[in-house]
Protein backbone atom coordinates (compact mmCIF):
# COMPACT_ATOMS: atom_id res chain seq x y z
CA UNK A 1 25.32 -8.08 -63.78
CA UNK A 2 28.64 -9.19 -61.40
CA UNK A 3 28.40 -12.10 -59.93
CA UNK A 4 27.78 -10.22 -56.22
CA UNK A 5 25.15 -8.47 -57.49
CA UNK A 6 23.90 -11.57 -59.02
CA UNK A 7 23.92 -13.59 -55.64
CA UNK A 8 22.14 -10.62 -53.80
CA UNK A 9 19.56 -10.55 -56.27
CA UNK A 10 18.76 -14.42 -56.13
CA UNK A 11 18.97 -14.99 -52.07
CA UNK A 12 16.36 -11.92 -52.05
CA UNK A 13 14.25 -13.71 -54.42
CA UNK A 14 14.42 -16.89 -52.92
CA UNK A 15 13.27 -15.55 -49.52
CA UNK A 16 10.03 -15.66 -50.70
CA UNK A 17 7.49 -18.40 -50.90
CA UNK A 18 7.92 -20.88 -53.02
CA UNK A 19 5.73 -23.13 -54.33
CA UNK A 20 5.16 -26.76 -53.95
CA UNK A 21 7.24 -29.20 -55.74
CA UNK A 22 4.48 -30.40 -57.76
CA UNK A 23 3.81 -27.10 -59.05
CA UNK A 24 7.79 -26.06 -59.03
CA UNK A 25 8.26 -29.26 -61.40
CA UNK A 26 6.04 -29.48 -64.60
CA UNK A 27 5.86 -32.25 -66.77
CA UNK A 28 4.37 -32.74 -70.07
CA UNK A 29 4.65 -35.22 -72.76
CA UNK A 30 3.86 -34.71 -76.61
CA UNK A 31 4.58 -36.70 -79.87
CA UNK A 32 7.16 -38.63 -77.66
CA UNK A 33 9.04 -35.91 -76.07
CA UNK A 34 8.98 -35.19 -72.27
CA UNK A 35 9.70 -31.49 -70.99
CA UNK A 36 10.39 -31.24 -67.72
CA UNK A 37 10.19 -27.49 -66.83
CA UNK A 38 11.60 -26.19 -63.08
CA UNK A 39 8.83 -23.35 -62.48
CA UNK A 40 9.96 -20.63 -59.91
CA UNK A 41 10.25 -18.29 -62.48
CA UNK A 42 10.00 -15.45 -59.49
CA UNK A 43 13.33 -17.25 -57.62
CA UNK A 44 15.22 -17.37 -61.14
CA UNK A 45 14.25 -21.63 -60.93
CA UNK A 46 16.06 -21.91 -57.74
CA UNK A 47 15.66 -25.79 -56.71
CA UNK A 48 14.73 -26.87 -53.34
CA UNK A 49 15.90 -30.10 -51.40
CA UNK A 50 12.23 -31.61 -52.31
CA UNK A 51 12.29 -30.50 -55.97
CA UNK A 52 16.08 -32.51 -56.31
CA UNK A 53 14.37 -35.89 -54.51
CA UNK A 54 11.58 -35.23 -57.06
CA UNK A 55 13.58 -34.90 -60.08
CA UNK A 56 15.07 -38.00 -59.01
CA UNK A 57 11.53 -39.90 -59.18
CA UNK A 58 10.67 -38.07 -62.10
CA UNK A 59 13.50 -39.36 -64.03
CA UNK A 60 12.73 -42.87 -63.09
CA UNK A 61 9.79 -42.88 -63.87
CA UNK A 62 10.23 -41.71 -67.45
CA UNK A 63 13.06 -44.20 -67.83
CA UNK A 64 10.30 -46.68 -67.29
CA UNK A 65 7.69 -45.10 -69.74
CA UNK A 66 8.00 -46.37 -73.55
CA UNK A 67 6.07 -43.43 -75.24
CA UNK A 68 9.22 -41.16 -74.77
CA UNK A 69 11.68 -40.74 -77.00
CA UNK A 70 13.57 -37.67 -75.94
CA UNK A 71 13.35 -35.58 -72.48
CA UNK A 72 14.16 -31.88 -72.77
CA UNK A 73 14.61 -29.60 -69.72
CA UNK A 74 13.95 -26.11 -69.29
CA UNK A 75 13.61 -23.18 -66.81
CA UNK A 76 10.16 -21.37 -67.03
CA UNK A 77 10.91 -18.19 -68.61
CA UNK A 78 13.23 -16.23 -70.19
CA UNK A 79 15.77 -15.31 -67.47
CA UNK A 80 16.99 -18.06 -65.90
CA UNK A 81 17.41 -22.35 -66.67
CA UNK A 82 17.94 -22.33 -63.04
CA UNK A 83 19.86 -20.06 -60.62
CA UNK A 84 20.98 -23.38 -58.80
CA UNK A 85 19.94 -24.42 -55.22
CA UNK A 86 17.68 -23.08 -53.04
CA UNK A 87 20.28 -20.75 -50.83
CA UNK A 88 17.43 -19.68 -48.73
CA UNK A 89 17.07 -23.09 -47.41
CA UNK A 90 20.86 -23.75 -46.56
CA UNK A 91 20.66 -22.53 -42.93
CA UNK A 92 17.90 -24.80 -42.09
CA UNK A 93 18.82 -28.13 -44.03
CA UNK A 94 22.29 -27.74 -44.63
CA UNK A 95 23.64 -26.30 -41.45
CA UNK A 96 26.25 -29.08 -40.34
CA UNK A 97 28.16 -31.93 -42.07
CA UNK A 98 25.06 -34.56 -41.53
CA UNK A 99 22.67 -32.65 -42.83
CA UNK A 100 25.13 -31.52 -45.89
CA UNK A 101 25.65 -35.04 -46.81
CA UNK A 102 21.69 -36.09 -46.48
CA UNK A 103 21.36 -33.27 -48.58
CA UNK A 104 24.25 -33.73 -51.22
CA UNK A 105 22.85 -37.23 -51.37
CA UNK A 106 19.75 -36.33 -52.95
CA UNK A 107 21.05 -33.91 -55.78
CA UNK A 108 23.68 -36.44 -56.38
CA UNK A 109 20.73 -39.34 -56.85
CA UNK A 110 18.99 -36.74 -58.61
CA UNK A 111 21.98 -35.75 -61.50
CA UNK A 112 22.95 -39.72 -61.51
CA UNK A 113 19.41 -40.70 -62.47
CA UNK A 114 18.96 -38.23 -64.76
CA UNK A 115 22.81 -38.96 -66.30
CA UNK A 116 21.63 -42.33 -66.37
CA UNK A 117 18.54 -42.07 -68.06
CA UNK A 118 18.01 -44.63 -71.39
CA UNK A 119 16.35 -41.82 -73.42
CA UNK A 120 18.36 -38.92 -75.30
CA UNK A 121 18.30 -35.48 -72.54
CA UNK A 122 18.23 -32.02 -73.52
CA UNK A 123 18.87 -28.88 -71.69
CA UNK A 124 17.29 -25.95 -72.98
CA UNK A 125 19.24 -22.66 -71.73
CA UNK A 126 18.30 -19.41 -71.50
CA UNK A 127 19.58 -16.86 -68.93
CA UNK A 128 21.30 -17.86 -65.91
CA UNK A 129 22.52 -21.46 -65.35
CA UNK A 130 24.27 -21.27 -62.55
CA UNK A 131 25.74 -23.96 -59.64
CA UNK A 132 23.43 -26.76 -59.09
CA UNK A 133 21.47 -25.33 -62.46
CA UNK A 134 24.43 -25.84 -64.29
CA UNK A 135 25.17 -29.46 -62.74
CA UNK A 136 21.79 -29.63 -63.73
CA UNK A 137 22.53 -29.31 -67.35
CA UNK A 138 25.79 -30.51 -67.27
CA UNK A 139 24.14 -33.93 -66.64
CA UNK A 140 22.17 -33.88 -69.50
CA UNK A 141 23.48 -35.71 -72.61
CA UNK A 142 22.97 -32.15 -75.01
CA UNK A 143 22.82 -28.63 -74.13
CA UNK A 144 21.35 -26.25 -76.48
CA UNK A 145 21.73 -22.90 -75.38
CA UNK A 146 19.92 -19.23 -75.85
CA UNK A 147 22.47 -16.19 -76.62
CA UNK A 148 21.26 -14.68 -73.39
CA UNK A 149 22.60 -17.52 -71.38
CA UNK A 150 25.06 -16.84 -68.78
CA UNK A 151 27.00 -20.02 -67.43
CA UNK A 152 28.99 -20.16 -63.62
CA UNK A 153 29.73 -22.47 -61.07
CA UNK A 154 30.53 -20.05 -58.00
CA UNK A 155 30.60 -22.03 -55.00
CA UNK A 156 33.29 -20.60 -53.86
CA UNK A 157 31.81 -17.54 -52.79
CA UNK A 158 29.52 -19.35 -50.47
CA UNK A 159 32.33 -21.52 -49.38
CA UNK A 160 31.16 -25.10 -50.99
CA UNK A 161 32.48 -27.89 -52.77
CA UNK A 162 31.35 -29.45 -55.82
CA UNK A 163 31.08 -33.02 -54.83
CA UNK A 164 33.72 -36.06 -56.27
CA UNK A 165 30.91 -37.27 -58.96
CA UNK A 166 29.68 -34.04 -59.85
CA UNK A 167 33.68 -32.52 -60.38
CA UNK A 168 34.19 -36.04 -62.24
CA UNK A 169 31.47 -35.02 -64.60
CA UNK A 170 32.64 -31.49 -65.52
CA UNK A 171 36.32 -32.48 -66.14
CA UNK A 172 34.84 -35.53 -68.22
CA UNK A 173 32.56 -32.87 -70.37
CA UNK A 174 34.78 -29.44 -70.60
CA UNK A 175 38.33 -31.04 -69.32
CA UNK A 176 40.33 -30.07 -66.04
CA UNK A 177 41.51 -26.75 -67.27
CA UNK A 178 37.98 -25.35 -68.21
CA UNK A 179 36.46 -27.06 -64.63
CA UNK A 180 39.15 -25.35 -62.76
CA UNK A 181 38.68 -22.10 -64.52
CA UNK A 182 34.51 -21.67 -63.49
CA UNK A 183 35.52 -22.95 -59.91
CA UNK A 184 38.61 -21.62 -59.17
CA UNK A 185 37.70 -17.92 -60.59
CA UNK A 186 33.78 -17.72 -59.59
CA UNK A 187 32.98 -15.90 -63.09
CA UNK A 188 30.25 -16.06 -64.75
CA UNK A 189 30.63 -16.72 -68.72
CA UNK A 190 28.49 -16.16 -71.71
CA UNK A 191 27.37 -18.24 -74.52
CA UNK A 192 30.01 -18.02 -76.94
CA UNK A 193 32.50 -18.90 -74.11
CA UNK A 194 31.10 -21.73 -73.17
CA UNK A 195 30.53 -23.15 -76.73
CA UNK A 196 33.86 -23.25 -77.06
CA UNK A 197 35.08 -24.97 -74.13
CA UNK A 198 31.99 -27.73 -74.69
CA UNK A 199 29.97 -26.78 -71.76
CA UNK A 200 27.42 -26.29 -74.52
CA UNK A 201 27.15 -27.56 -78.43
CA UNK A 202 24.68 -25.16 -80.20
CA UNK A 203 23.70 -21.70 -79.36
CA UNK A 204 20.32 -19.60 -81.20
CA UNK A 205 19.33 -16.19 -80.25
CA UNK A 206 16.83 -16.19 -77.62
CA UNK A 207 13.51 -16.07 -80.05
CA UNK A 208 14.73 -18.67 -81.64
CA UNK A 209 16.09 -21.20 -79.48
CA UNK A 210 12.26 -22.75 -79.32
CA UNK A 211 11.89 -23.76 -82.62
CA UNK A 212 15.06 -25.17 -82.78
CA UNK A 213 14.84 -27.36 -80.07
CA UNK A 214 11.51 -28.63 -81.29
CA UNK A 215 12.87 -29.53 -85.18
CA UNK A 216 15.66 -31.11 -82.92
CA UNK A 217 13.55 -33.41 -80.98
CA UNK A 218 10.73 -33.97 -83.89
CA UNK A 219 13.85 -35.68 -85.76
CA UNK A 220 15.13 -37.71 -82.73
CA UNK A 221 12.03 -39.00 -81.47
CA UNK A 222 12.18 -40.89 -85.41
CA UNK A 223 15.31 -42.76 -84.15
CA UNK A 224 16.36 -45.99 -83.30
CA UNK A 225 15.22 -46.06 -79.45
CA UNK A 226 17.36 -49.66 -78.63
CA UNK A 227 20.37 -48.07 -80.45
CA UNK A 228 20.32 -44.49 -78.51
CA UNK A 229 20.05 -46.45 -75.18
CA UNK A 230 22.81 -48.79 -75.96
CA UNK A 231 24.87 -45.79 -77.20
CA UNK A 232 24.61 -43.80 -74.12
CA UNK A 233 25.34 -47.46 -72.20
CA UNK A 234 28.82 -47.76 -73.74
CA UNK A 235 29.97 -44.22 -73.23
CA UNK A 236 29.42 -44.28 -69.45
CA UNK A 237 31.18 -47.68 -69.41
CA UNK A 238 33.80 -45.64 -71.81
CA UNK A 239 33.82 -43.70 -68.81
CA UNK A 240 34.29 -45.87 -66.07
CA UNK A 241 36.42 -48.38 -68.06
CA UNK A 242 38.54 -45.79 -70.45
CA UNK A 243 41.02 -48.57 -71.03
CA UNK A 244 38.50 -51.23 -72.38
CA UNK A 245 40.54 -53.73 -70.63
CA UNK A 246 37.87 -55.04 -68.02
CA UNK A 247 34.75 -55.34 -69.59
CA UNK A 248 32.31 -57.76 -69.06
CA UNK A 249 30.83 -60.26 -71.22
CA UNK A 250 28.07 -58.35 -71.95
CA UNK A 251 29.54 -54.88 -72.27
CA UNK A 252 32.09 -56.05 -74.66
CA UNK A 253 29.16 -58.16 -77.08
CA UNK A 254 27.05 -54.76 -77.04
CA UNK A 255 28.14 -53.13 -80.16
CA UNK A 256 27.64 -56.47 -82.32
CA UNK A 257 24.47 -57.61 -80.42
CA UNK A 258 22.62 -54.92 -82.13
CA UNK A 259 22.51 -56.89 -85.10
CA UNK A 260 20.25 -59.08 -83.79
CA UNK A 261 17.46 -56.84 -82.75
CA UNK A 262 14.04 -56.04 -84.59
CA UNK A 263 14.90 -52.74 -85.31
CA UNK A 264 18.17 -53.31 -87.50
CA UNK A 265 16.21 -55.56 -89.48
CA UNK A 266 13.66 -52.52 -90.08
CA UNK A 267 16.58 -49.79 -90.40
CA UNK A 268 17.72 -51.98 -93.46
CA UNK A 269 14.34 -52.64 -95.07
CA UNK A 270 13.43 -49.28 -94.75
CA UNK A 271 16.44 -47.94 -96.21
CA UNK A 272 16.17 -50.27 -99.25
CA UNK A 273 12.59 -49.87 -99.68
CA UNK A 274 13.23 -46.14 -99.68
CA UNK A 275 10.70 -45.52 -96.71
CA UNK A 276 10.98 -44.25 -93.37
CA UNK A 277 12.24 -46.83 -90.55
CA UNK A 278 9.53 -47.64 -87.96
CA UNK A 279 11.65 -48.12 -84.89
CA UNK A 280 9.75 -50.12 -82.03
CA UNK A 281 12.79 -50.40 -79.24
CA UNK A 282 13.48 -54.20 -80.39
């Protein structure tokens, strides 16, 4: 499908009505892994202005919740991770400059929350992933994609910008040349293509994908919680602080600090004792 036709298709879709945020946004949690799945199947997971302040809250509260290890999140369906945001809603809450930045606001809280969460996130892609969608999964720490995935960042042919933060995160994950490429062009690229320029790591045909996400997850919830959360805390100071040379006291005692902690003490024992490691986030 072109791009054009691909942007007629999903406006038409997303003229219909769409369902309430707390049915557009499922959550489940299993064996200590959240899935949070965006369900407009019918609008190709299109995301409204509510949906974004809800993933927001959604994300917190999981952050909060010790029973999860690892959050993976999905588009119902086969078609489409999500088509990006709710166009059909543009005219009426993003029609000037105030309301663009009220609304801008909200994804942004959204995709910094969810960057920002302490637990392990996984994007699960199949089909189109697509402008906000594929902020969306950009901000996610892993994205695992299906071979019928279809990656873009077209905003050009609605005449948007990709905000400061959200720019700063795709140069950070696929480099300038790859970022400008998907903006500057407006193409849509496959699964293969975007392997290889580290938009995604791992791609599984379609049937699969499923099953490998789950053996995925059933081996990280087993991990040391502390040291993931710690991990992803020094790569976003990385990030903010590439040249080490300002850290604080307690960023720079981070990576030794772990030493102290319940859980190394376990990691050892186990390993010794030739048992698994029962990791309690101490």
């Amino acid at each position: 499908m072109s791009t054009k036709l691909y942007w007629e298709y999903v406006l038409a879709q997303q003229s219909n009505q769409w369902r309430s945020p707390v049915e557009s946004l499922l959550l489940s949690n299993a064996n200590g892994v959240a899935t949070l799945t965006i369900n407009r199947p019918a609008q190709r997971n299109a995301i409204t202005l509510e949906m974004w302040r809800s993933l927001a809250e959604i994300t917190a509260r999981l952050d909060q919740d010790s029973s999860v290890r690892v959050v993976v999140v999905s588009g119902a369906g086969d078609e489409a991770f999500s088509a990006g945001g709710d166009i059909s809603e543009f005219s009426e809450k993003r029609r000037d400059p105030w309301q663009a930045k009220i609304h801008n606001g909200r994804v942004e809280l959204a995709l910094k929350s969810l960057a920002r969460l302490s637990k392990p996130t996984i994007a699960m892609v199949k089909g189109y992933c697509v402008g906000g969608g594929c902020m969306l999964a950009a901000h996610c720490d892993l994205r695992i994609s299906a071979d019928n995935a279809l990656f873009g960042m077209p905003v050009a042919q609605l005449n948007t910008l990709v905000g400061y933060r959200e720019l700063q995160r795709f140069v950070h994950l696929i480099g300038l040349g790859a970022t400008l490429d998907l903006l500057l062009t407006a193409r849509m690229i496959k699964a293969s293509e975007a392997q290889s320029i580290g938009l995604c790591s791992q791609v599984y045909p379609l049937a699969d994908i499923d099953n490998h996400v789950a053996e995925l997850t059933s081996r990280m919830v087993n991990l040391a919680p502390l040291a993931q959360r710690w991990r992803k805390q020094m790569v976003q100071t990385l990030l903010r602080k590439p040249d080490l040379l300002d850290l604080t006291p307690e960023e720079g005692m981070l990576p030794d600090a772990i030493y102290d902690t319940e859980d190394y003490a376990e990691g050892v024992a186990a390993f010794l004792g030739k048992r698994a490691p029962v990791f309690r986030g101490k």
